[in-house]
Protein backbone atom coordinates (compact mmCIF):
# COMPACT_ATOMS: atom_id res chain seq x y z
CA UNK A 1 0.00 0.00 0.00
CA UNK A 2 3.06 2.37 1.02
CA UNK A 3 4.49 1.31 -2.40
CA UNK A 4 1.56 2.40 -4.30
CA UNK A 5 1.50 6.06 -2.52
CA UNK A 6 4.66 6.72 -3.14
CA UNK A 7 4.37 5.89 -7.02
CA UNK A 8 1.43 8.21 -7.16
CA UNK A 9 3.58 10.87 -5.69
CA UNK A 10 6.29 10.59 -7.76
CA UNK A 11 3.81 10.60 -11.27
CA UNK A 12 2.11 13.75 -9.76
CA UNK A 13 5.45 15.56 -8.96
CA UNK A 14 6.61 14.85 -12.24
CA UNK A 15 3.23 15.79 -14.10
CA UNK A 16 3.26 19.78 -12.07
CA UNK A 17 7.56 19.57 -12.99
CA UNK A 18 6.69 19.12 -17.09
CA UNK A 19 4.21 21.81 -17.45
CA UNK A 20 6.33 24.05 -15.58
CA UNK A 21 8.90 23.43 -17.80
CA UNK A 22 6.49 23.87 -20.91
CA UNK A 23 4.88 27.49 -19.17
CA UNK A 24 8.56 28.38 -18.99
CA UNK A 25 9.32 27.99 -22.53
CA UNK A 26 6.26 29.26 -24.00
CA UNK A 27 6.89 32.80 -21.99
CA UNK A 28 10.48 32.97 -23.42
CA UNK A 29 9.21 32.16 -27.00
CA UNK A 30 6.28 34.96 -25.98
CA UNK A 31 9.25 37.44 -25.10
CA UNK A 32 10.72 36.98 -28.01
CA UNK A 33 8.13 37.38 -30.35
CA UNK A 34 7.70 40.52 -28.77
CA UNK A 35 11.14 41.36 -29.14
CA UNK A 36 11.02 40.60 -32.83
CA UNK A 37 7.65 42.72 -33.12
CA UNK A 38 9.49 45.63 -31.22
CA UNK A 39 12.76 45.78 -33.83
CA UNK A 40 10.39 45.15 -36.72
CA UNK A 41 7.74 47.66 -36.11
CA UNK A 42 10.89 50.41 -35.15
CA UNK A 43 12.43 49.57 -38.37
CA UNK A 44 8.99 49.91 -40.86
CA UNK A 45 8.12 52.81 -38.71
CA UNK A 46 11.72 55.18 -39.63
CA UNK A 47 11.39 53.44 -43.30
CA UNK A 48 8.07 53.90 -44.28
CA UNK A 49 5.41 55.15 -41.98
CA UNK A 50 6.33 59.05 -42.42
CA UNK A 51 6.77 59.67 -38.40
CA UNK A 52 10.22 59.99 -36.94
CA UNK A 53 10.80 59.69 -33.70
CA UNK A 54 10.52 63.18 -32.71
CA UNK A 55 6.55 62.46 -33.02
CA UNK A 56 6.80 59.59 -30.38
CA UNK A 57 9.70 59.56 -27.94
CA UNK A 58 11.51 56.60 -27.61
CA UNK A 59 9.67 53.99 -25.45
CA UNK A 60 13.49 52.87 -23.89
CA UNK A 61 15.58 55.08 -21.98
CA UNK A 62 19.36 54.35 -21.72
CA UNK A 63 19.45 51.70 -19.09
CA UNK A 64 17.04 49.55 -21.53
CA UNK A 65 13.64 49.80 -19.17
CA UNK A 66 10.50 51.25 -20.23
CA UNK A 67 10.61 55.27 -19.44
CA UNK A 68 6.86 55.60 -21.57
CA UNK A 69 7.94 59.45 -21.86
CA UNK A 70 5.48 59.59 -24.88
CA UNK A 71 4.47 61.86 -27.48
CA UNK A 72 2.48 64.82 -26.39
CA UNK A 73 -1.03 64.87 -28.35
CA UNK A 74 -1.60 67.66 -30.60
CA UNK A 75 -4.16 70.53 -29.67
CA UNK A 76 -5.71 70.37 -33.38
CA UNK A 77 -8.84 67.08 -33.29
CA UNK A 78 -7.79 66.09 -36.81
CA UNK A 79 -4.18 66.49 -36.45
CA UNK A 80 -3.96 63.59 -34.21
CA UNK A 81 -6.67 61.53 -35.42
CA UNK A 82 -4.89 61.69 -38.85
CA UNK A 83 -1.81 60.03 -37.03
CA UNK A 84 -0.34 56.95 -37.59
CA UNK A 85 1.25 54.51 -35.40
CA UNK A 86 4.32 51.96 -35.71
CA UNK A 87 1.74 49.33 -36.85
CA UNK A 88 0.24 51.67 -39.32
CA UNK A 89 -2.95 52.05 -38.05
CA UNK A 90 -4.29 55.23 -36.91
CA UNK A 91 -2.90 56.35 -33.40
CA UNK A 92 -6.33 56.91 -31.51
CA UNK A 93 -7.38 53.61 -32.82
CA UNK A 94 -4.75 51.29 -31.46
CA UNK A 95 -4.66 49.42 -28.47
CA UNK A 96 -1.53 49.80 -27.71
CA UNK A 97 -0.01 52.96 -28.79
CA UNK A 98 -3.24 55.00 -28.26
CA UNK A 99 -2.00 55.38 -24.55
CA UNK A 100 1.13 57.28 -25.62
CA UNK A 101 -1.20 59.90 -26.77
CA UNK A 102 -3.72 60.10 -23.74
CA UNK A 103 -6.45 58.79 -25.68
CA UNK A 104 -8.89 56.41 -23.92
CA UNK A 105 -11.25 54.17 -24.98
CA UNK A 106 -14.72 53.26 -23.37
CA UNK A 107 -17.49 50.99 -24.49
CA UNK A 108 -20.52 53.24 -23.83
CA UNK A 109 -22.76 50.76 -22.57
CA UNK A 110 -20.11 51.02 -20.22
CA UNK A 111 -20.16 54.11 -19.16
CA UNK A 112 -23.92 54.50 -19.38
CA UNK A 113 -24.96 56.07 -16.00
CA UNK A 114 -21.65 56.62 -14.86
CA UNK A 115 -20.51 59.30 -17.14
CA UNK A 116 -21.90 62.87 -17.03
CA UNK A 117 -20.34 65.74 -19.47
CA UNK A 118 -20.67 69.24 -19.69
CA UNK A 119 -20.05 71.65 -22.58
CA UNK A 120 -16.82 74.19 -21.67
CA UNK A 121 -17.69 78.37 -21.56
CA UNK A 122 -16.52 80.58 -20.53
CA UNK A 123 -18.11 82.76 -17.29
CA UNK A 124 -18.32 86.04 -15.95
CA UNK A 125 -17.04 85.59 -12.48
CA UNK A 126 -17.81 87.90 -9.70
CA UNK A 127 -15.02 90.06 -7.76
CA UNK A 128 -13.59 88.74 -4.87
CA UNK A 129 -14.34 90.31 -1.83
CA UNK A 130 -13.07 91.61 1.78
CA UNK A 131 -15.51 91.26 4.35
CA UNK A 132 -14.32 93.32 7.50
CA UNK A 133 -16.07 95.08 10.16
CA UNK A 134 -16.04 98.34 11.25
CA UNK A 135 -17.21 101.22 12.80
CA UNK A 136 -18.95 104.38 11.80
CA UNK A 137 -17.06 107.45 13.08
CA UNK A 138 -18.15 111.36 12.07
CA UNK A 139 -15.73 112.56 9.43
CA UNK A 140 -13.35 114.60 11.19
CA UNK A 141 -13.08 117.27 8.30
CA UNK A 142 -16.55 118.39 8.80
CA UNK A 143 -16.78 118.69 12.38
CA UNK A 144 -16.26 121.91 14.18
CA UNK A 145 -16.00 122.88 17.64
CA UNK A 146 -17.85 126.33 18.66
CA UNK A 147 -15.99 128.55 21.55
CA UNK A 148 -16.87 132.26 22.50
CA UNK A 149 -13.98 134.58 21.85
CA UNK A 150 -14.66 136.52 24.37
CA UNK A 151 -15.42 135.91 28.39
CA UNK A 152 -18.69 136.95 29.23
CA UNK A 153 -22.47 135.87 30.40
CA UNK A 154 -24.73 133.72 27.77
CA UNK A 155 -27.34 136.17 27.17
CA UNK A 156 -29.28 134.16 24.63
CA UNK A 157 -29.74 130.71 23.28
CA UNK A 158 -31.13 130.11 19.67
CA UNK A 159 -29.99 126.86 19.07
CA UNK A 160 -29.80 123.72 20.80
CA UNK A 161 -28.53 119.99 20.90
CA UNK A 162 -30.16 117.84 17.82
CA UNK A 163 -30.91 121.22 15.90
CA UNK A 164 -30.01 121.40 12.25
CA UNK A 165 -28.28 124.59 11.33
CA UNK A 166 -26.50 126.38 8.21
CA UNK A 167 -23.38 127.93 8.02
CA UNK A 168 -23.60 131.40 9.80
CA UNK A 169 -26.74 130.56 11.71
CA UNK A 170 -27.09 132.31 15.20
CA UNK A 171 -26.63 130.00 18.04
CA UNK A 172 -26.00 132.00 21.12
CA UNK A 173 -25.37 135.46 22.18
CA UNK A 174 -22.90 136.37 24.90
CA UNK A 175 -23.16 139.83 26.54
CA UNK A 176 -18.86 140.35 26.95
CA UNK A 177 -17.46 143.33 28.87
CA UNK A 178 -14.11 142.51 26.76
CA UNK A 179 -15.70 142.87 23.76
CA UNK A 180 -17.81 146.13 25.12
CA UNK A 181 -14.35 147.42 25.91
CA UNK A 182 -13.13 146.67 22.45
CA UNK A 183 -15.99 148.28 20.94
CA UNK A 184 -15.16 151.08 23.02
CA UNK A 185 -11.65 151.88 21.47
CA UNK A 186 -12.50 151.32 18.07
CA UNK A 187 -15.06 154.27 18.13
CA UNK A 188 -12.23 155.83 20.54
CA UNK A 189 -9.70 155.72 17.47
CA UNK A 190 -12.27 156.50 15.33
CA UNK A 191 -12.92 159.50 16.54
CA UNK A 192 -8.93 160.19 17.13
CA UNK A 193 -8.06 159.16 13.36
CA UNK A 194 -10.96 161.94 12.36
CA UNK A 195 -9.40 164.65 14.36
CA UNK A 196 -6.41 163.93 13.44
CA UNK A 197 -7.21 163.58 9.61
CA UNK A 198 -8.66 166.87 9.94
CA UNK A 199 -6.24 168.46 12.07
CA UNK A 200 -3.55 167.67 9.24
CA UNK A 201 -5.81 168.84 6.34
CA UNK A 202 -5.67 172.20 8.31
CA UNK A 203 -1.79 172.74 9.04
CA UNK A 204 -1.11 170.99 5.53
CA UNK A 205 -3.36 173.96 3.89
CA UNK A 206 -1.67 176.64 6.09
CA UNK A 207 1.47 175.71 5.45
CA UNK A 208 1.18 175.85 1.75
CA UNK A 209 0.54 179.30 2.11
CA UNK A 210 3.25 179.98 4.60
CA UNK A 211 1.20 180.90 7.34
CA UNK A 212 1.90 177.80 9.67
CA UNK A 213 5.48 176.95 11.01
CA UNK A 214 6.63 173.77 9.87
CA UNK A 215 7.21 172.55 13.32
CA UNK A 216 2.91 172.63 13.20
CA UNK A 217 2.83 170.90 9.77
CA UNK A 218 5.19 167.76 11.61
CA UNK A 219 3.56 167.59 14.36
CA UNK A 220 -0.29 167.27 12.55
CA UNK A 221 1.40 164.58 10.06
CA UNK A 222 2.68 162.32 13.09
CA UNK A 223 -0.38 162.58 14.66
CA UNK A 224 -2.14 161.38 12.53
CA UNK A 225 -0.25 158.70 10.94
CA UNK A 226 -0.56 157.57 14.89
CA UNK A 227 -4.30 157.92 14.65
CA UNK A 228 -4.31 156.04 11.28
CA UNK A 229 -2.19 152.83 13.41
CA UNK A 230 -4.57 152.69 15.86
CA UNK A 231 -7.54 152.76 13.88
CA UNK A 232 -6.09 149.88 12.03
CA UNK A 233 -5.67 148.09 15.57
CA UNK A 234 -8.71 148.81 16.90
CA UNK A 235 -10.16 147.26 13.59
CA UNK A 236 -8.30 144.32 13.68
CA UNK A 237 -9.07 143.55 17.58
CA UNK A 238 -12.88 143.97 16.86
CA UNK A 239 -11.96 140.51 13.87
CA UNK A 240 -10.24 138.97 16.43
CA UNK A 241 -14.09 138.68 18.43
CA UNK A 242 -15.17 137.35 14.50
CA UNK A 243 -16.65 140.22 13.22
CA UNK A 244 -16.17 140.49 9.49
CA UNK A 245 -14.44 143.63 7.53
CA UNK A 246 -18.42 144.95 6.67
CA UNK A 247 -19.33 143.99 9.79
CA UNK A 248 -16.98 146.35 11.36
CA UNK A 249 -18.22 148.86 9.04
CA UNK A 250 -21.35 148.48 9.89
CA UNK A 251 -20.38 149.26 13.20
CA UNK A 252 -18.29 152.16 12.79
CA UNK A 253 -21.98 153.84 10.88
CA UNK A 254 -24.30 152.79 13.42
CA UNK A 255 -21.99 153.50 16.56
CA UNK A 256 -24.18 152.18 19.17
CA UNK A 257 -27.49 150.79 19.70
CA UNK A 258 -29.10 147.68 22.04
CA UNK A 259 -26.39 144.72 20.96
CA UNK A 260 -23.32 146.95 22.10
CA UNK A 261 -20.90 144.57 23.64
CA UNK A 262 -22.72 141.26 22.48
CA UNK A 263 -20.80 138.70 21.02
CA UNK A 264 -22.76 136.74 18.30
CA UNK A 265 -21.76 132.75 18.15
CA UNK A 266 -22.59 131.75 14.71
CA UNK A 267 -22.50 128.39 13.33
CA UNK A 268 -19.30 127.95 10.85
CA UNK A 269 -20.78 125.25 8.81
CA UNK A 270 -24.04 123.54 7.63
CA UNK A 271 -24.66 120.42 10.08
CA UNK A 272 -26.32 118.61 13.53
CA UNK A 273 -25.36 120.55 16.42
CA UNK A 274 -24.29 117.18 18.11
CA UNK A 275 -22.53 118.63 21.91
CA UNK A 276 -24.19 121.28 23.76
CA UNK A 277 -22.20 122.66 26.68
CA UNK A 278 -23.66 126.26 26.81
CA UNK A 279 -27.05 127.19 29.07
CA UNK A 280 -28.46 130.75 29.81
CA UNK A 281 -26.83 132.63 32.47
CA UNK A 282 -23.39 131.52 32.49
CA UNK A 283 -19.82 132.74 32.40
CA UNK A 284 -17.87 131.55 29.84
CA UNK A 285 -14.61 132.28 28.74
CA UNK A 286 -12.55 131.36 25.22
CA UNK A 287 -11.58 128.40 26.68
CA UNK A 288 -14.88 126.85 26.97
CA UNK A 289 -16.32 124.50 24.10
CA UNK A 290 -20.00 125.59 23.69
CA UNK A 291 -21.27 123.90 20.80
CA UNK A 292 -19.94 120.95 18.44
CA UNK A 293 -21.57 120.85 15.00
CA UNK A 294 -20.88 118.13 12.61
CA UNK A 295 -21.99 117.52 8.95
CA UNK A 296 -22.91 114.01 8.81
CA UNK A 297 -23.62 113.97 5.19
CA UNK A 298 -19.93 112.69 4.80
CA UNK A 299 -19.44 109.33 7.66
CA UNK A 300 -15.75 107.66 8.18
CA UNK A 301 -15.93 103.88 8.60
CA UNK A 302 -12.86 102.44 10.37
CA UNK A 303 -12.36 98.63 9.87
CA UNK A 304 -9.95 96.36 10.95
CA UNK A 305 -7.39 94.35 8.18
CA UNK A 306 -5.30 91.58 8.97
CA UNK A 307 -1.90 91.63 8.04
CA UNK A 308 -2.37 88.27 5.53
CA UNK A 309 -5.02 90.65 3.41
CA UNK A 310 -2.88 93.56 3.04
CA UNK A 311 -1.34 92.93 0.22
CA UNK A 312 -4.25 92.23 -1.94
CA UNK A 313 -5.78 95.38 -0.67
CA UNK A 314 -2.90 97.55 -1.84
CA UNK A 315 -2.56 96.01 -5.36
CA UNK A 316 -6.67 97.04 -5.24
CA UNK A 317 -5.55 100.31 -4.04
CA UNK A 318 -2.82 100.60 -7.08
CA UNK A 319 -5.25 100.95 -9.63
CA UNK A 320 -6.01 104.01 -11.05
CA UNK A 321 -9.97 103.39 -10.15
CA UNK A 322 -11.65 104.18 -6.60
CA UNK A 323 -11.59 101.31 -4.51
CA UNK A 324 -15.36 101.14 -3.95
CA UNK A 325 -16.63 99.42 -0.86
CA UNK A 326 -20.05 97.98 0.36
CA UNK A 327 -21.37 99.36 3.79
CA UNK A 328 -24.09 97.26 5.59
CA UNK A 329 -25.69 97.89 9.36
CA UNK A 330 -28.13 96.25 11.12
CA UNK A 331 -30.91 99.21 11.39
CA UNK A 332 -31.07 99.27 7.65
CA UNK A 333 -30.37 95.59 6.70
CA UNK A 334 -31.92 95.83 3.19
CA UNK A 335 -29.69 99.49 2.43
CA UNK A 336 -25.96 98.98 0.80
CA UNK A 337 -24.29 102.45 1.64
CA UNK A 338 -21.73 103.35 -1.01
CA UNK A 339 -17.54 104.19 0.21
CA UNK A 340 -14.41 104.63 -0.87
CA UNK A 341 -11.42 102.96 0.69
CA UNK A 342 -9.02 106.06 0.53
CA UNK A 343 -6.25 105.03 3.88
CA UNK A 344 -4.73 102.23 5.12
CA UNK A 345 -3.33 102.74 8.38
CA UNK A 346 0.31 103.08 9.23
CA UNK A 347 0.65 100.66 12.51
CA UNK A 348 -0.44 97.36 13.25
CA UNK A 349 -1.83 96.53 16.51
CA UNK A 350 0.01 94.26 18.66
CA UNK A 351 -2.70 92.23 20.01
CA UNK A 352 -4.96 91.89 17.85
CA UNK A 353 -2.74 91.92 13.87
CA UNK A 354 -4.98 93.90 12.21
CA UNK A 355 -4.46 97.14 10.81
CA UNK A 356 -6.56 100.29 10.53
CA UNK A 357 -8.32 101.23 7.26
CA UNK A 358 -10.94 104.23 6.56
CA UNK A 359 -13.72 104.03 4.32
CA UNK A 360 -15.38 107.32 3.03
CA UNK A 361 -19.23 107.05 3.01
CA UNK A 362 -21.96 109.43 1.70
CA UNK A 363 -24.44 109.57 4.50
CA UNK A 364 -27.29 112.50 2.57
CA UNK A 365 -29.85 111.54 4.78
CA UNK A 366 -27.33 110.64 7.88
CA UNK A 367 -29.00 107.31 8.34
CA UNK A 368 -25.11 106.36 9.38
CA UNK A 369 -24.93 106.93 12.73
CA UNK A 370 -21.43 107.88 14.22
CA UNK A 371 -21.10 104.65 16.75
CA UNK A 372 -22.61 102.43 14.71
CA UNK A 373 -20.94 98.30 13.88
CA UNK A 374 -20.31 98.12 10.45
CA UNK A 375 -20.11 94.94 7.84
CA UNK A 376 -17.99 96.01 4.98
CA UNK A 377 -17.21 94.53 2.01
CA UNK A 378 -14.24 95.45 -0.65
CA UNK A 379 -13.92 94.12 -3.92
CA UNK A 380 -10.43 93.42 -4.55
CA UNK A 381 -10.42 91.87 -8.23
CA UNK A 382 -12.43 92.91 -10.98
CA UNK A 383 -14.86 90.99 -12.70
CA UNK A 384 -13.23 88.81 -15.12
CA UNK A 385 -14.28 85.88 -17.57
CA UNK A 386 -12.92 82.69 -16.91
CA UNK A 387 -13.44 79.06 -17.42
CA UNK A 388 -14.62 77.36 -14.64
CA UNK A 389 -15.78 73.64 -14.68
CA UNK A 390 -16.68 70.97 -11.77
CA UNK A 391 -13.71 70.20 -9.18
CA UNK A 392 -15.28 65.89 -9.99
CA UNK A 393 -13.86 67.11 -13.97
CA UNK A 394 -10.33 67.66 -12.45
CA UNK A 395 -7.60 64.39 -12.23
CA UNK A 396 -4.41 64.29 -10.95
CA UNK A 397 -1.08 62.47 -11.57
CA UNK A 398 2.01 63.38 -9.64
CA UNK A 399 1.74 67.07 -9.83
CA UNK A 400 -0.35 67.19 -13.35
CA UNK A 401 -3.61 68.33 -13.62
CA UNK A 402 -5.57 67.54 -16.10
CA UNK A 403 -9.05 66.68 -17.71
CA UNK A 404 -10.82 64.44 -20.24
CA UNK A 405 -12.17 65.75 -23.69
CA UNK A 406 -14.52 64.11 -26.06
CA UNK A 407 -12.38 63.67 -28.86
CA UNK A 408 -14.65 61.15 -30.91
CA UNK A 409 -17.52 58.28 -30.76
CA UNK A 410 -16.35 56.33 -27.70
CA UNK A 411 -12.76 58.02 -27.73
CA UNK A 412 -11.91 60.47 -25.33
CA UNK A 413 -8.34 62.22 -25.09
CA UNK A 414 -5.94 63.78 -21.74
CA UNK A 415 -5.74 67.54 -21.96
CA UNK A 416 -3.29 69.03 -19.42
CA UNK A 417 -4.53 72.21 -17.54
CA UNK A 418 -3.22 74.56 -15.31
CA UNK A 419 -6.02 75.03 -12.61
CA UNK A 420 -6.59 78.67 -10.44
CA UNK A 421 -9.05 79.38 -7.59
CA UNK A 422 -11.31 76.56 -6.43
CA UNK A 423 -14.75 78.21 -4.88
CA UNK A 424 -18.33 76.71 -4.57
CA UNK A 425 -16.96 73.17 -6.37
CA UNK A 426 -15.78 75.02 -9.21
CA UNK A 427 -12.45 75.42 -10.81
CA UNK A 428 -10.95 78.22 -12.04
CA UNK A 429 -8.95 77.00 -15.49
CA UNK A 430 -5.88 79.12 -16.53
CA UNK A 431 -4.78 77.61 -19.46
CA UNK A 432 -5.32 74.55 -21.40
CA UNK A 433 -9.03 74.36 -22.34
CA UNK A 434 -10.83 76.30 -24.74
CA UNK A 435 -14.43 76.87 -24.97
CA UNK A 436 -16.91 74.64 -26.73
CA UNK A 437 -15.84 71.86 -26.03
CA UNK A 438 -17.50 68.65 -24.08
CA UNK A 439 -15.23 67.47 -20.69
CA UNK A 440 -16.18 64.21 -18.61
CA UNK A 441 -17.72 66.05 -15.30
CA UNK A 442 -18.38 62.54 -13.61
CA UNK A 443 -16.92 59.49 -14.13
CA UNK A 444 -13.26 60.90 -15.28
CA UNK A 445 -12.07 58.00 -13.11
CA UNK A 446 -12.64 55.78 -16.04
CA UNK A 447 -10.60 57.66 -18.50
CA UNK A 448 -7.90 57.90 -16.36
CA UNK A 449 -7.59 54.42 -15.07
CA UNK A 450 -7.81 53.18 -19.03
CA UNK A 451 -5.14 56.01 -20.10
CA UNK A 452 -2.80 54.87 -17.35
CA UNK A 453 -2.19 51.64 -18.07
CA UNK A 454 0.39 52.09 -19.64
CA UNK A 455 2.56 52.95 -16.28
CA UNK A 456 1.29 49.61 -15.03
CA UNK A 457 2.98 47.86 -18.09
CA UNK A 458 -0.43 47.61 -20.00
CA UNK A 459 -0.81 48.94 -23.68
CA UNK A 460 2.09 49.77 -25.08
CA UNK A 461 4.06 46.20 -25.51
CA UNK A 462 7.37 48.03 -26.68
């Protein structure tokens, strides 16, 4: 029985040893075959096919293994499919050289289902933008704070906090002593500079028909160039209280009547008298802010930048064009408030990285309110028309990027891209694609996996 096992063994190890052997040789004879094809295709390819080897690199590198550094397929449809291969037959059409062109091949019943497409255009893209916050601040140009030249006792009040006034309106009026007292000895020199005008008129007259001494005649003249200096003092102490070159005119005509030594606080621009520090009855002195009036037609809104956003901001800033801005608050959430970026502050803030930037706002109806949180938007690129097509359309190899176009029936060919911004699943194509034509959206995978092979020792046999 042992003796009859161990002949069974022996036939069955010697059965597996013979087809071994015969697998063995038929892969060599296999290998060589190819070889044969290799040299013979090469050689009917440089002697009659028309293509040199500059159209397909040379599947061997140096050390004799496969490098598959393949020809790169023409941009122009019927340029490549009028190729020809090493086995004359046309590139796109081959199983095995088709690969060294990026053209794949899939049955469509296939890809039925699994393959969606989409038609390349180009898009008008919209700016991209800064969102910061801020704050709404009164625009420090057009704010003005109102002081009494003069000390004296508030007399009169015409205006009050929350009123709307115009330039030169009457706010206040302040009965001064000081200003009394000016008054005083500008009529004073007045009167002088009259005397002495006349005076002079005299002793000039006389003397031109010898009858006064000229010690007389000298002694008018000085007087009443003196009289003439302190006229023009007295005149320009009555504009230091603000009175105007007609108003002290005016003055000089009418002498005196009920507002003698009342100072007149006028408003100095058109605005919202927005600080009131002033009541009847008491003593103020130049010293004392009375009034603050600000035009609120014109807002400042001061956001915060972080350092990383800078730069984009100040290529924005380069152009020749305002850098417009978006201005949103929560009382008015359906109102976008026009500004212009015009500063970007000059220190960062320690703790918190950001620097200061102001926005310029037209507030006509002051709906801006200084104090106010801010959302503010800045468009730092201009609208621009791209190509943009689904991040699924988008494959990768090493560091390539690339896509799949329809090239013809069932045949679809590798197009290299150079991709930009990705935003909302959609990406931004900088070169390599050119509108109107149809890309695999879904189900790229396929493509790619069928024009690969060739790194995985399919296709291509040389």
């Amino acid at each position: 029985m042992r003796a009859k096992q161990l002949l069974h063994g022996i036939i069955a190890a010697a059965v597996f040893i013979g087809l071994s052997l015969l697998l063995i040789g038929a892969t060599s004879a296999g290998n060589r075959k190819a070889a044969a094809r290799k040299a013979e295709g090469h050689s009917q390819r440089d002697a009659h096919s028309g293509h040199d080897h500059d159209e397909l690199a040379e599947c061997c590198d140096s050390d004799g293994e496969d490098s598959h550094d393949h020809a790169v397929a023409p941009a122009d449809k019927e340029a490549l499919l009028a190729m020809s291969c090493e086995h004359d037959t046309p590139i796109v059409k081959c199983n095995e050289c088709r690969y060294e062109v990026g053209v794949a091949k899939i049955d469509r019943s296939l890809a039925e289902g699994l393959l969606d497409t989409q038609v390349v255009e180009r898009q008008t893209v919209a700016e991209t933008m800064l969102k910061l916050t801020g704050e709404v601040q009164r625009d420090l140009a057009r704010v003005v704070e109102v002081a009494s030249v003069g000390s004296g006792r508030v007399e009169r009040l015409d205006k009050i906090l929350g009123d709307k006034v115009e330039a030169s309106t009457v706010l206040a009026v302040i009965q001064s002593s000081e200003f009394g007292q000016a008054q005083a000895d500008f009529l004073t020199s007045k009167a002088t500079l009259e005397l002495a005008r006349a005076t002079f008129d005299r002793e000039k007259n006389l003397r031109e028909r010898q009858i006064s001494s000229e010690a007389d005649f000298l002694a008018a003249s000085n007087a009443f160039k003196a009289a003439e200096a302190a006229m023009v003092a007295a005149t320009k102490n009555l504009q230091l209280y603000g009175l105007s070159k007609d108003q002290v005119e005016s003055f000089a005509r009418r002498q005196t009547n009920g507002s003698f030594g009342q100072l007149v606080l006028t408003a100095p621009i058109d605005g919202i008298i927005t600080e009131q520090d002033i009541v009847r009855g008491r003593l103020v002195g130049p010293a004392d802010k009375l009034y603050t009036i600000a035009d609120l037609s014109r807002v400042w809104v001061w956001c915060d930048v972080y350092e990383r956003d800078l730069a984009a901001l100040y290529e924005r800033m380069a152009r020749e064009e305002p850098t417009a801005a978006d201005i949103r608050v929560s009382a008015f959430p359906d109102k976008v408030f026009k500004g212009v970026v015009d500063m970007i502050g000059s220190e960062v803030n320690r703790e918190s990285r950001t620097v200061k930037v102001r926005v310029i706002a037209q507030n006509p109806r002051a709906r801006l309110k200084p104090g106010m949180f801010a959302d503010v938007s800045i468009g730092l690129s201009q609208n621009q028309s791209v190509i943009r097509i689904p991040k699924t359309a988008v494959m990768s190899d090493s560091a390539d990027r690339f896509v799949f176009e329809h090239l013809k029936d069932d045949l679809w060919i590798r197009r290299d891209i150079v991709p930009g911004e990705t935003k909302d699943g959609l990406v931004a194509v900088l070169s390599g694609l050119e509108p109107g034509i149809t890309i695999a959206t879904k189900g790229a995978f396929m493509f790619k996996s069928e024009v690969l092979k060739e790194k995985m020792g399919a296709g291509c046999a040389h």
